[in-house]
PDB file of N, CA and C in Angstrom:
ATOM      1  N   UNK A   1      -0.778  19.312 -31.764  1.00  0.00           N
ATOM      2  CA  UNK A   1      -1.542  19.689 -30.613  1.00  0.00           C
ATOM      3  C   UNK A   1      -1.393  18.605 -29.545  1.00  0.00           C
ATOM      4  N   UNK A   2      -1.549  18.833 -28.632  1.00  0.00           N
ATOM      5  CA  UNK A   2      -0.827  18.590 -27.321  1.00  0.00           C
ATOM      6  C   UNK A   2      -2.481  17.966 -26.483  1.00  0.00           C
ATOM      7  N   UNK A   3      -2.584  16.563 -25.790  1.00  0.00           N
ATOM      8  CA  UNK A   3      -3.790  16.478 -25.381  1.00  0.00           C
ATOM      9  C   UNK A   3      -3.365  15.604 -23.758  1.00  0.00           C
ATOM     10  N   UNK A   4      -3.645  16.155 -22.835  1.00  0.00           N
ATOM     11  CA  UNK A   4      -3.295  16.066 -21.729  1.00  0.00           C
ATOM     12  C   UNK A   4      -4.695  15.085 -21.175  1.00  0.00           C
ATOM     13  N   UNK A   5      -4.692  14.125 -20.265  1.00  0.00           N
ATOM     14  CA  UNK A   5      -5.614  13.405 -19.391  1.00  0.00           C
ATOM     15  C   UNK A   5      -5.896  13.615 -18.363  1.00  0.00           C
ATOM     16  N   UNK A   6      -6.899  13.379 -17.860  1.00  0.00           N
ATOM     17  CA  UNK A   6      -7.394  14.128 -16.535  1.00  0.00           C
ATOM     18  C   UNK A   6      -6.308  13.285 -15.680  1.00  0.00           C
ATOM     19  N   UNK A   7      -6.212  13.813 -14.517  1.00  0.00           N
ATOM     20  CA  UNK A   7      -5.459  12.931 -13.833  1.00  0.00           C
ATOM     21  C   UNK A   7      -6.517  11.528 -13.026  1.00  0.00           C
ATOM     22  N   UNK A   8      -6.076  10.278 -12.442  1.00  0.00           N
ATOM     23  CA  UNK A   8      -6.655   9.494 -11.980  1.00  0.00           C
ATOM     24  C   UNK A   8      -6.434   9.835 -10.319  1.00  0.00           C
ATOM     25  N   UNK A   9      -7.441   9.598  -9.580  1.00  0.00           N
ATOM     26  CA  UNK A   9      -7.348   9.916  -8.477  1.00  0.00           C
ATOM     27  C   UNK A   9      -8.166   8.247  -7.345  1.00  0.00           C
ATOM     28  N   UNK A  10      -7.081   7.949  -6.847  1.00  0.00           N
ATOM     29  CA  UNK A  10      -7.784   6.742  -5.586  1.00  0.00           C
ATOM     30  C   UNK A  10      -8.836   7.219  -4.920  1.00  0.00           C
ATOM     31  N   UNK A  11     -10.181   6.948  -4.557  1.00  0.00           N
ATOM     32  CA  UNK A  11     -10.910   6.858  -3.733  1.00  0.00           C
ATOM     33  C   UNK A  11     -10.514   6.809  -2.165  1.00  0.00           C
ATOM     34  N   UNK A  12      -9.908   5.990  -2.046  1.00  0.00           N
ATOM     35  CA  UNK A  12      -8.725   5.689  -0.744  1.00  0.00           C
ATOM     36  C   UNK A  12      -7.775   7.036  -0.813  1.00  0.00           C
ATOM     37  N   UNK A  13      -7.541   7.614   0.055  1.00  0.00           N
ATOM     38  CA  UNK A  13      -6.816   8.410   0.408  1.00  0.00           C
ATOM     39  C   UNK A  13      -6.456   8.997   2.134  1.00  0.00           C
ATOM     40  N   UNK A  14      -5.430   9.193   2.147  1.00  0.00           N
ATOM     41  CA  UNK A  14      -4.736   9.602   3.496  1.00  0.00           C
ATOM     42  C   UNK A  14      -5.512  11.062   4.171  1.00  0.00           C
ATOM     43  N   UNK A  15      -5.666  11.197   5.099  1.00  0.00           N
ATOM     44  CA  UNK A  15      -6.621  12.740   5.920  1.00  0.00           C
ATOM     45  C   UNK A  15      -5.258  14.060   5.883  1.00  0.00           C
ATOM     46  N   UNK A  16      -4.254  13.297   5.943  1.00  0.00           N
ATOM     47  CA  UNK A  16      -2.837  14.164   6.165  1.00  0.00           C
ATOM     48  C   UNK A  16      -2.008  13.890   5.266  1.00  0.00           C
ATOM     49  N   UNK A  17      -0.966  14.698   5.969  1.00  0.00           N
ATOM     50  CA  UNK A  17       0.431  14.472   4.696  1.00  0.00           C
ATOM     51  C   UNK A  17       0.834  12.887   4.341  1.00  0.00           C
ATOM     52  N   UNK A  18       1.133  12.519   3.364  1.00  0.00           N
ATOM     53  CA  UNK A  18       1.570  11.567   2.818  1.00  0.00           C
ATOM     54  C   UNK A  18       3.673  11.402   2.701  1.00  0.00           C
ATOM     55  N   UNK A  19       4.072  10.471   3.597  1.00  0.00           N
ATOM     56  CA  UNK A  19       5.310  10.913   3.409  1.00  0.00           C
ATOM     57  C   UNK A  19       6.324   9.618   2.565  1.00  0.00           C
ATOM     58  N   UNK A  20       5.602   9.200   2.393  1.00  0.00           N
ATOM     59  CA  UNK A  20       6.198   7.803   1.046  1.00  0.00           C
ATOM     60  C   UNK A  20       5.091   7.500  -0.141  1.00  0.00           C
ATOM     61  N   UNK A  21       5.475   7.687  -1.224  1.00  0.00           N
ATOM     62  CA  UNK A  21       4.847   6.812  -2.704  1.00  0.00           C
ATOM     63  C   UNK A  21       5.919   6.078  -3.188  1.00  0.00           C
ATOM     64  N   UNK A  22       5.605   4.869  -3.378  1.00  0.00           N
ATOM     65  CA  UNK A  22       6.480   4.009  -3.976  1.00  0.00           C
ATOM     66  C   UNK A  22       5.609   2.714  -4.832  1.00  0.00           C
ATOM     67  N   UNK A  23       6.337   2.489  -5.566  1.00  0.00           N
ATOM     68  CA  UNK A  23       5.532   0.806  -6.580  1.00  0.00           C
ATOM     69  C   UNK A  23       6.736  -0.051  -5.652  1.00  0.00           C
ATOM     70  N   UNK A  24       5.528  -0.875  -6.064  1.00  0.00           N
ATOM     71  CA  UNK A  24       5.834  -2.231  -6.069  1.00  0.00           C
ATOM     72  C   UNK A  24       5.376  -3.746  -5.977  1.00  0.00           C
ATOM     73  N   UNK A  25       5.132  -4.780  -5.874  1.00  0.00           N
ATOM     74  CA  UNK A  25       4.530  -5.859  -6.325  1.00  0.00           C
ATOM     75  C   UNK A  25       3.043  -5.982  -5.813  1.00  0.00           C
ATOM     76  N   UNK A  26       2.124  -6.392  -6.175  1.00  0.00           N
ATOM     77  CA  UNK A  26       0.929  -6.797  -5.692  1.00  0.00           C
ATOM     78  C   UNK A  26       1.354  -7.915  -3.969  1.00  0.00           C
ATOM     79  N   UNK A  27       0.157  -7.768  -3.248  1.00  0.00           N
ATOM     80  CA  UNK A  27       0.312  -8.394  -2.100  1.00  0.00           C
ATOM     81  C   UNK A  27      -0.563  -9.733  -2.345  1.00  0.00           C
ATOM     82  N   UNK A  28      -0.127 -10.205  -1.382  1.00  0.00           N
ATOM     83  CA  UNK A  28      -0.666 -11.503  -1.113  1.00  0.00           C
ATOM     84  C   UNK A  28      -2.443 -11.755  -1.345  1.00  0.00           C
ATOM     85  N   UNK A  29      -3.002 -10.944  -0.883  1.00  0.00           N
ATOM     86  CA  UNK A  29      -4.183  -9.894  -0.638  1.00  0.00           C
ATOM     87  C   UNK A  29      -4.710  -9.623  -1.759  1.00  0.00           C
ATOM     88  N   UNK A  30      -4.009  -9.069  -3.080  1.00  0.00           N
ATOM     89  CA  UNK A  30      -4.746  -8.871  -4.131  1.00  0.00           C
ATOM     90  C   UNK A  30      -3.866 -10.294  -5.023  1.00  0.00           C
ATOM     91  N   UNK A  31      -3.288 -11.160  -4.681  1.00  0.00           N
ATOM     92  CA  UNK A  31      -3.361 -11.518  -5.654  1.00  0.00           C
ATOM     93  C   UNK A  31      -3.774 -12.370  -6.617  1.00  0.00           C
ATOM     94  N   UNK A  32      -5.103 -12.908  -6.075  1.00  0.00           N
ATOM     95  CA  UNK A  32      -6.490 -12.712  -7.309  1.00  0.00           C
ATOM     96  C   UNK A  32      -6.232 -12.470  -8.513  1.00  0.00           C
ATOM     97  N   UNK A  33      -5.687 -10.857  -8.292  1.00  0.00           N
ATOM     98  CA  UNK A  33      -6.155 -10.448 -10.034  1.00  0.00           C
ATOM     99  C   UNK A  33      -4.714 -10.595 -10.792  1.00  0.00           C
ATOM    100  N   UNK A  34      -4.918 -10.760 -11.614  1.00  0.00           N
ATOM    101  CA  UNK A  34      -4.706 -10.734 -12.703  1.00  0.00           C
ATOM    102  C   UNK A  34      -3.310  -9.809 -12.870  1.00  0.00           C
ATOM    103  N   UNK A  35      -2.125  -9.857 -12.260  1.00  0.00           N
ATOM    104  CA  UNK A  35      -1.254  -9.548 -12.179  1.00  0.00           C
ATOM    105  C   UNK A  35      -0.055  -9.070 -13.410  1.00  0.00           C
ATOM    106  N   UNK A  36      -0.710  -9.637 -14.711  1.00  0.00           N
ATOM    107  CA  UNK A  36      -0.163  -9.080 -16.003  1.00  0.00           C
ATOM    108  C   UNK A  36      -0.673  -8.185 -16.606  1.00  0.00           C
ATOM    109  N   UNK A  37      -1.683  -7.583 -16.615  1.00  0.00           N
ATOM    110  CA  UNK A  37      -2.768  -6.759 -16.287  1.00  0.00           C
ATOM    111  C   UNK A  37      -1.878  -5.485 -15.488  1.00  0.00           C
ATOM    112  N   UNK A  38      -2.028  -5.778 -14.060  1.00  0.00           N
ATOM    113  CA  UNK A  38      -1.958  -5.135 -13.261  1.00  0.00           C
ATOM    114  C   UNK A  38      -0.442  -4.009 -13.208  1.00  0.00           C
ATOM    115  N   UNK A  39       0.712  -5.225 -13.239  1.00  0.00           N
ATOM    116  CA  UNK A  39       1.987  -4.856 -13.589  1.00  0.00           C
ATOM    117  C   UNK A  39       1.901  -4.547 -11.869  1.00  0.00           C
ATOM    118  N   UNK A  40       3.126  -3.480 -11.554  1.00  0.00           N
ATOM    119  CA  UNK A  40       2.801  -3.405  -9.858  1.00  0.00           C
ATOM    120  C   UNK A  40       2.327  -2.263  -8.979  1.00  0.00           C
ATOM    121  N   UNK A  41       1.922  -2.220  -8.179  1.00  0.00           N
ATOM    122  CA  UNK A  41       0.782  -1.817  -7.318  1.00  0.00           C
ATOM    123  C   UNK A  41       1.824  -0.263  -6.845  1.00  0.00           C
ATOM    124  N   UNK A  42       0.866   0.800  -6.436  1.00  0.00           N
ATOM    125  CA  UNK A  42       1.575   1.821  -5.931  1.00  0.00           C
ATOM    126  C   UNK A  42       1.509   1.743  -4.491  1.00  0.00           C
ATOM    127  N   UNK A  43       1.856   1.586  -3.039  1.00  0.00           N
ATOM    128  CA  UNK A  43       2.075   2.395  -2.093  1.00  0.00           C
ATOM    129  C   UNK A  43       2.215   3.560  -1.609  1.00  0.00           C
ATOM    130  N   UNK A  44       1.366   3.596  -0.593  1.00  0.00           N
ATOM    131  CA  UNK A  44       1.686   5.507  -0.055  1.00  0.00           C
ATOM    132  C   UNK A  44       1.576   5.226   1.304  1.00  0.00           C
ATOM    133  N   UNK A  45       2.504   5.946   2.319  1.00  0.00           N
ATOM    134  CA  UNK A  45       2.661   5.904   3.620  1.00  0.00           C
ATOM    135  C   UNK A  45       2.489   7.098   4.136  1.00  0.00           C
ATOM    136  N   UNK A  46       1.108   6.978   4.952  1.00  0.00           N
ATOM    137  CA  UNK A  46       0.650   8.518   5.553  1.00  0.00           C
ATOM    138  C   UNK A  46       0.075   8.426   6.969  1.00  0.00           C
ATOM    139  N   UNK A  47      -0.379   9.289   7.545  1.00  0.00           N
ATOM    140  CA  UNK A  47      -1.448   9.071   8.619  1.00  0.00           C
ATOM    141  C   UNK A  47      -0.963   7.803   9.622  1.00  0.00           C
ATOM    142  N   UNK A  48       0.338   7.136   9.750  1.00  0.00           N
ATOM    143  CA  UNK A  48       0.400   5.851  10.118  1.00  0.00           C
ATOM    144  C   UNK A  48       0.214   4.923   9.664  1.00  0.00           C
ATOM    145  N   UNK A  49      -0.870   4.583   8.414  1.00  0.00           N
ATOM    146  CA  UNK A  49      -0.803   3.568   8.083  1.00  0.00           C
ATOM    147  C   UNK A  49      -0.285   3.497   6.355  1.00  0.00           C
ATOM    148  N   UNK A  50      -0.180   2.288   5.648  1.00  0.00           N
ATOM    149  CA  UNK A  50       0.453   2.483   4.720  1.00  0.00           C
ATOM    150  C   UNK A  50      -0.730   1.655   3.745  1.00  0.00           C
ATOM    151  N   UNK A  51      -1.226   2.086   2.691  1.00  0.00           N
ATOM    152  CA  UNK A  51      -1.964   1.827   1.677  1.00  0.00           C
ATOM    153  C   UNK A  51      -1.656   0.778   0.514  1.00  0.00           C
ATOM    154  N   UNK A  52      -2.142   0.184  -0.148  1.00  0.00           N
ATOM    155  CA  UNK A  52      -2.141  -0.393  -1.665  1.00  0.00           C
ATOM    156  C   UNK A  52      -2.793   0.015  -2.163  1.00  0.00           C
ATOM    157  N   UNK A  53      -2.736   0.759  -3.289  1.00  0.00           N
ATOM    158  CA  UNK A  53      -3.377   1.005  -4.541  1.00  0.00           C
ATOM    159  C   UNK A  53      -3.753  -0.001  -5.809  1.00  0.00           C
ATOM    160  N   UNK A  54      -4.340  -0.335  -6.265  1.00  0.00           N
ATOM    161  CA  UNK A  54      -4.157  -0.612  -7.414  1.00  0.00           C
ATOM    162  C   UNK A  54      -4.367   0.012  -8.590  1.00  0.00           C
ATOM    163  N   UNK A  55      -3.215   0.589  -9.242  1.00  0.00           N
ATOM    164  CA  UNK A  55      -3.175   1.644 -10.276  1.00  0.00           C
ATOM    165  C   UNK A  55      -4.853   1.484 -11.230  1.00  0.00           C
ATOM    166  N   UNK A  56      -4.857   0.853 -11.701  1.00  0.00           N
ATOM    167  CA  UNK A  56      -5.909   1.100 -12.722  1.00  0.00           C
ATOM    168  C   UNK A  56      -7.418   0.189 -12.374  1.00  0.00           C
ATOM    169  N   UNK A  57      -7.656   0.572 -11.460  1.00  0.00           N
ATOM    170  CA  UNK A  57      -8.615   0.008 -10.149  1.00  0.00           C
ATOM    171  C   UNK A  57      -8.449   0.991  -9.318  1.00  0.00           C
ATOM    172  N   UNK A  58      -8.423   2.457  -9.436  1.00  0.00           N
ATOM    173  CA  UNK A  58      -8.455   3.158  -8.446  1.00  0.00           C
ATOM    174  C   UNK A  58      -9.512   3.787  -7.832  1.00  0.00           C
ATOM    175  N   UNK A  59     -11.332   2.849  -8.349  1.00  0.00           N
ATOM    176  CA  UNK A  59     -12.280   3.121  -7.484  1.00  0.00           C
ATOM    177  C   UNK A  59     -12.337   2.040  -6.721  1.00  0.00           C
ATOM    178  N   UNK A  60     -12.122   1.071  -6.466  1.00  0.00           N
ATOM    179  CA  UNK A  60     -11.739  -0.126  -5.399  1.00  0.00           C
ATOM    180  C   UNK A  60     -11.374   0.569  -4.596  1.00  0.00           C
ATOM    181  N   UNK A  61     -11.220  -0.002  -3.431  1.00  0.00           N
ATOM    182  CA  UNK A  61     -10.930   0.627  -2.100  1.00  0.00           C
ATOM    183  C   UNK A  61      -9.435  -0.276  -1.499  1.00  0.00           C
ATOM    184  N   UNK A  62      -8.584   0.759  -0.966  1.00  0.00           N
ATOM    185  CA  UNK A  62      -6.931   0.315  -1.154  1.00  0.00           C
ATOM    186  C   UNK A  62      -7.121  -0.245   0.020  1.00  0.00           C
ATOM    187  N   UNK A  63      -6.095  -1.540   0.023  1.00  0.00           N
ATOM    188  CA  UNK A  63      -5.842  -2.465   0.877  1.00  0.00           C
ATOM    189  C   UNK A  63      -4.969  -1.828   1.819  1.00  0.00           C
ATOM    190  N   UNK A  64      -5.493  -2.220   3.196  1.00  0.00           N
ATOM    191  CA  UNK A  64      -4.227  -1.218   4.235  1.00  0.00           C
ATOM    192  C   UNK A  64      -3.067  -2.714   4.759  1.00  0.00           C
ATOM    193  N   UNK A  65      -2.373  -2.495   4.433  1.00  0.00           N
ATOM    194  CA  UNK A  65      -1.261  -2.976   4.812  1.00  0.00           C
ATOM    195  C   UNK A  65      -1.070  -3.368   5.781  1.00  0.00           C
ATOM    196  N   UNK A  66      -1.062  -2.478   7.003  1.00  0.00           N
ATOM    197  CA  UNK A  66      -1.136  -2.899   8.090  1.00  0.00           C
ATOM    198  C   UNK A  66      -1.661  -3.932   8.892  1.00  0.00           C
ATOM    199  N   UNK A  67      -3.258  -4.058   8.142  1.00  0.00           N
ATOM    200  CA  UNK A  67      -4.341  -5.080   8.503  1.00  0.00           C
ATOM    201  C   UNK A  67      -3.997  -6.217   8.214  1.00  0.00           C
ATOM    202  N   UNK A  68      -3.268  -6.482   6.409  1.00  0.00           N
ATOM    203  CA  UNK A  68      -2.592  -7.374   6.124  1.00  0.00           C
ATOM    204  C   UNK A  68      -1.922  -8.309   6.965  1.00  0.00           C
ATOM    205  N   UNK A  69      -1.181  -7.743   7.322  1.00  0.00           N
ATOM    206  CA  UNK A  69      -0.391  -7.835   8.087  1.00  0.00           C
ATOM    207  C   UNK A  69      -0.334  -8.635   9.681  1.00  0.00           C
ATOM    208  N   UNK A  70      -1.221  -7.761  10.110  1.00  0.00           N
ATOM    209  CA  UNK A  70      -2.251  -7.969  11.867  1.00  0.00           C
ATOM    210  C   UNK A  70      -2.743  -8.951  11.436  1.00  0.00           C
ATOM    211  N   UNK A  71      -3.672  -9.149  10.004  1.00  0.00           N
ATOM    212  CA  UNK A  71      -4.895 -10.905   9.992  1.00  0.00           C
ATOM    213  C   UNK A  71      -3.837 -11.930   9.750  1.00  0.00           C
ATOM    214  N   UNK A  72      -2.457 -11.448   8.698  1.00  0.00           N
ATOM    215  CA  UNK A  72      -1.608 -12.868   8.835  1.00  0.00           C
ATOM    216  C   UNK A  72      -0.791 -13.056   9.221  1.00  0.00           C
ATOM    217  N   UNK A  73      -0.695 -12.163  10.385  1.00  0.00           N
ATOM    218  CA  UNK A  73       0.987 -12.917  11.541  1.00  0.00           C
ATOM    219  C   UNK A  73      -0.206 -13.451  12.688  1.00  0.00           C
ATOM    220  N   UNK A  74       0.195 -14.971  13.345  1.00  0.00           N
ATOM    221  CA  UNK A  74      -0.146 -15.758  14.085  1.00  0.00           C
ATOM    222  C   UNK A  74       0.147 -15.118  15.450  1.00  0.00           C
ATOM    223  N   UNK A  75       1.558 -13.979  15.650  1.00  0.00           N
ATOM    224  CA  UNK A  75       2.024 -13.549  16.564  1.00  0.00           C
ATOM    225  C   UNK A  75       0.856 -12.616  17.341  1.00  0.00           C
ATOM    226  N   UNK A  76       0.364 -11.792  16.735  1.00  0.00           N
ATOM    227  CA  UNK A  76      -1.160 -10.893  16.941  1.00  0.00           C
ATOM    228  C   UNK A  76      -1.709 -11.566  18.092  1.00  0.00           C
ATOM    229  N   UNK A  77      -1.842 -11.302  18.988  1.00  0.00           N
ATOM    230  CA  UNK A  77      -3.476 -11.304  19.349  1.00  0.00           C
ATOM    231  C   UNK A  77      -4.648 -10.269  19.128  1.00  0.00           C
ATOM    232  N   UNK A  78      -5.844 -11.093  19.131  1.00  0.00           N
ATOM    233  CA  UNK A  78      -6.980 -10.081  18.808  1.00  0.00           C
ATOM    234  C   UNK A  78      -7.108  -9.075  19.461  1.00  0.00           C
ATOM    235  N   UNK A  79      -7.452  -8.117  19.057  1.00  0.00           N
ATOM    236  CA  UNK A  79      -7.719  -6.909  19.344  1.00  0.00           C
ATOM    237  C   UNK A  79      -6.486  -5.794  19.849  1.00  0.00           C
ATOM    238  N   UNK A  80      -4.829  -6.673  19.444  1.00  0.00           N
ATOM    239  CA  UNK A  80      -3.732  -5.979  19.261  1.00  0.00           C
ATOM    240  C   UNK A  80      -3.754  -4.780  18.386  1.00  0.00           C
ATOM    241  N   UNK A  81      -3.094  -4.262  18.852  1.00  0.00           N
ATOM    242  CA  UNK A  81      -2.567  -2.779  18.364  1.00  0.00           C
ATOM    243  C   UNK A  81      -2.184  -2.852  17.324  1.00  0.00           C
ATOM    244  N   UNK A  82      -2.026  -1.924  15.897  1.00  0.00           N
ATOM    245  CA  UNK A  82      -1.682  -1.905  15.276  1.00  0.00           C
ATOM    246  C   UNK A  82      -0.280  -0.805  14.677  1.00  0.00           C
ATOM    247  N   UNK A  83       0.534  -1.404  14.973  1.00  0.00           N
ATOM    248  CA  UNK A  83       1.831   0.093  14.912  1.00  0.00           C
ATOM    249  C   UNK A  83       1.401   1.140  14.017  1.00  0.00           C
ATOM    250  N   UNK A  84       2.278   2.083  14.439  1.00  0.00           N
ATOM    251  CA  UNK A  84       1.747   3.570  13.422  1.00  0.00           C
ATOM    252  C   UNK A  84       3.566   3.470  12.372  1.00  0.00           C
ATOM    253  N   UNK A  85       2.671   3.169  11.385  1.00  0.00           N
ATOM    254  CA  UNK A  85       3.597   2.789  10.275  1.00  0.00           C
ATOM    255  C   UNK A  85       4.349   4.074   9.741  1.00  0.00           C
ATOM    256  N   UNK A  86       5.329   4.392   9.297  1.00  0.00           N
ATOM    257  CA  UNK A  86       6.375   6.097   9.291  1.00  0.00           C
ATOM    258  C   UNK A  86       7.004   6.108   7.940  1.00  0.00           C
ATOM    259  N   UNK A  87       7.499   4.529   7.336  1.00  0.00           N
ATOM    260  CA  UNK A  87       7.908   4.176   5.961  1.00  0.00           C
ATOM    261  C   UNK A  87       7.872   3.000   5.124  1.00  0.00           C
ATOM    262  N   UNK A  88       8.306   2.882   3.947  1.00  0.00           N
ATOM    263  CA  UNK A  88       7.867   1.716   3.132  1.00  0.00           C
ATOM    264  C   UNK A  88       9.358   1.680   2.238  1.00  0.00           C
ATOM    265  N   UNK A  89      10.083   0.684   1.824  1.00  0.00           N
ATOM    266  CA  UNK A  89      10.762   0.609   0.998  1.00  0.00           C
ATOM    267  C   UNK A  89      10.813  -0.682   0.427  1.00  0.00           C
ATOM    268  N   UNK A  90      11.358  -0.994  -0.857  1.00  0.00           N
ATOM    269  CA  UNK A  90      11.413  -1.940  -1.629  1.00  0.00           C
ATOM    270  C   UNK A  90      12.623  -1.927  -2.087  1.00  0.00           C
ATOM    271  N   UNK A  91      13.289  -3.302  -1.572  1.00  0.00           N
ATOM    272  CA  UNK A  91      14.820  -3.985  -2.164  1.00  0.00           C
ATOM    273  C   UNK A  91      14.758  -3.830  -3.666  1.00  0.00           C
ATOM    274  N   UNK A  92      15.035  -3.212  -4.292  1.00  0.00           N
ATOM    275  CA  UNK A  92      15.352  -2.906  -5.941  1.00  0.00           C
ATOM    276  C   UNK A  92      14.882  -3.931  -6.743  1.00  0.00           C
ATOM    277  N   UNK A  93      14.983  -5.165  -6.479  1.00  0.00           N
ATOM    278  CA  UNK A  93      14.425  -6.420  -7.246  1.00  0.00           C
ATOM    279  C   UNK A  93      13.150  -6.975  -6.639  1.00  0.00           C
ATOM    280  N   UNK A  94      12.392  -5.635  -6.392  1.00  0.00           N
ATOM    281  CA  UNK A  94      11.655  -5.985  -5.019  1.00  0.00           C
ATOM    282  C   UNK A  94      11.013  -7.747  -4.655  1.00  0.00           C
ATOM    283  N   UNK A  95      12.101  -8.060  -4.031  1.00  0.00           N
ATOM    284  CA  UNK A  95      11.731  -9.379  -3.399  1.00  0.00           C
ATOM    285  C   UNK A  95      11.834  -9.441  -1.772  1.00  0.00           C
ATOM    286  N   UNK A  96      12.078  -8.057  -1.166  1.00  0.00           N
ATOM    287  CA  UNK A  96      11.845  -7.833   0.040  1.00  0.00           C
ATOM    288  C   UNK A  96      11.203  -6.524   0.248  1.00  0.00           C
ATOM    289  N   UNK A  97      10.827  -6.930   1.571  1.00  0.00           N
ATOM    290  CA  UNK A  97      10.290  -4.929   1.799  1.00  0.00           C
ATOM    291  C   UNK A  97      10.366  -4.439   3.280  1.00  0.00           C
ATOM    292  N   UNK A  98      11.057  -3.280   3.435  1.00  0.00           N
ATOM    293  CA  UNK A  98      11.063  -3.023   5.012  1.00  0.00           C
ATOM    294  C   UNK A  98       9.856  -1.725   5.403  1.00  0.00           C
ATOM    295  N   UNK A  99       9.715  -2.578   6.529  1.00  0.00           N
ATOM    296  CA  UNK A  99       8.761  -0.930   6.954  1.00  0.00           C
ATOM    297  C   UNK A  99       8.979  -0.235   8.289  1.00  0.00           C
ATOM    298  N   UNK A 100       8.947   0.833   8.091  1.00  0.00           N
ATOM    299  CA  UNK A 100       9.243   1.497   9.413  1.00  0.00           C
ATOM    300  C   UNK A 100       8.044   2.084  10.716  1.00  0.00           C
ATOM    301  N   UNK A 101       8.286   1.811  11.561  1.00  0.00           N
ATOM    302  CA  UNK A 101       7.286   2.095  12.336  1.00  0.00           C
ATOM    303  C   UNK A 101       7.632   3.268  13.636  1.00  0.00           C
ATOM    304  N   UNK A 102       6.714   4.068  14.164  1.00  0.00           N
ATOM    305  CA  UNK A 102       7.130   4.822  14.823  1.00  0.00           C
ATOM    306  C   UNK A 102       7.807   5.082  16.264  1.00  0.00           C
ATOM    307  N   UNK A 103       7.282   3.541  16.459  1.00  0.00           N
ATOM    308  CA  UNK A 103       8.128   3.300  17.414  1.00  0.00           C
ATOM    309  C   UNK A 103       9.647   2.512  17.944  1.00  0.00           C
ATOM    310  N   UNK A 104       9.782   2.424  16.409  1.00  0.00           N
ATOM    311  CA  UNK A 104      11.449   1.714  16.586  1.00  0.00           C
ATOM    312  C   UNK A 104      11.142   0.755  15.868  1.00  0.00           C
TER     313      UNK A 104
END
């Protein structure tokens, strides 16, 4: 007999279509926890902005990337814009990551 699990569902979630899921390493941002544990983090790119999950912590509330991003580049000024993010990819050994934005 055959016993199937409910599925897990993020709290965090996109209003619209979602057009990237991808893993890959914990961010700077979470990494606090406990990272052997964790193993690596899922991504989803929707709505413009692009999410962190943490798989098995999925009533926590997902880190937006973007913000990441905006609080630690020095380049920012306050109350700068935040690009409308379009994709996410990870160099295979993920030790890099590109993201795409909608405006070029």
């Amino acid at each position: 007999m055959l016993y199937f699990r409910a599925p897990l569902i993020s709290t965090t979630y996109h209003r619209r279509t979602v057009y990237v899921v991808t893993w890959g390493p914990p961010s700077k941002s979470t990494a606090e926890l406990n990272v052997s544990t964790y193993g690596y983090h899922l991504y989803s790119c929707g709505d413009g902005t692009i999410l962190e999950h943490l798989p098995k912590k999925l009533e926590k509330e997902a880190v937006s990337v973007g913000k990441l991003i905006h609080s630690s580049n020095p380049t920012y000024r306050a109350g700068s814009r935040v690009p409308t993010r379009s994709e996410i990819s990870w160099s295979p050994d993920f030790l890099v990551v590109a993201i795409g934005n909608d405006d070029g």
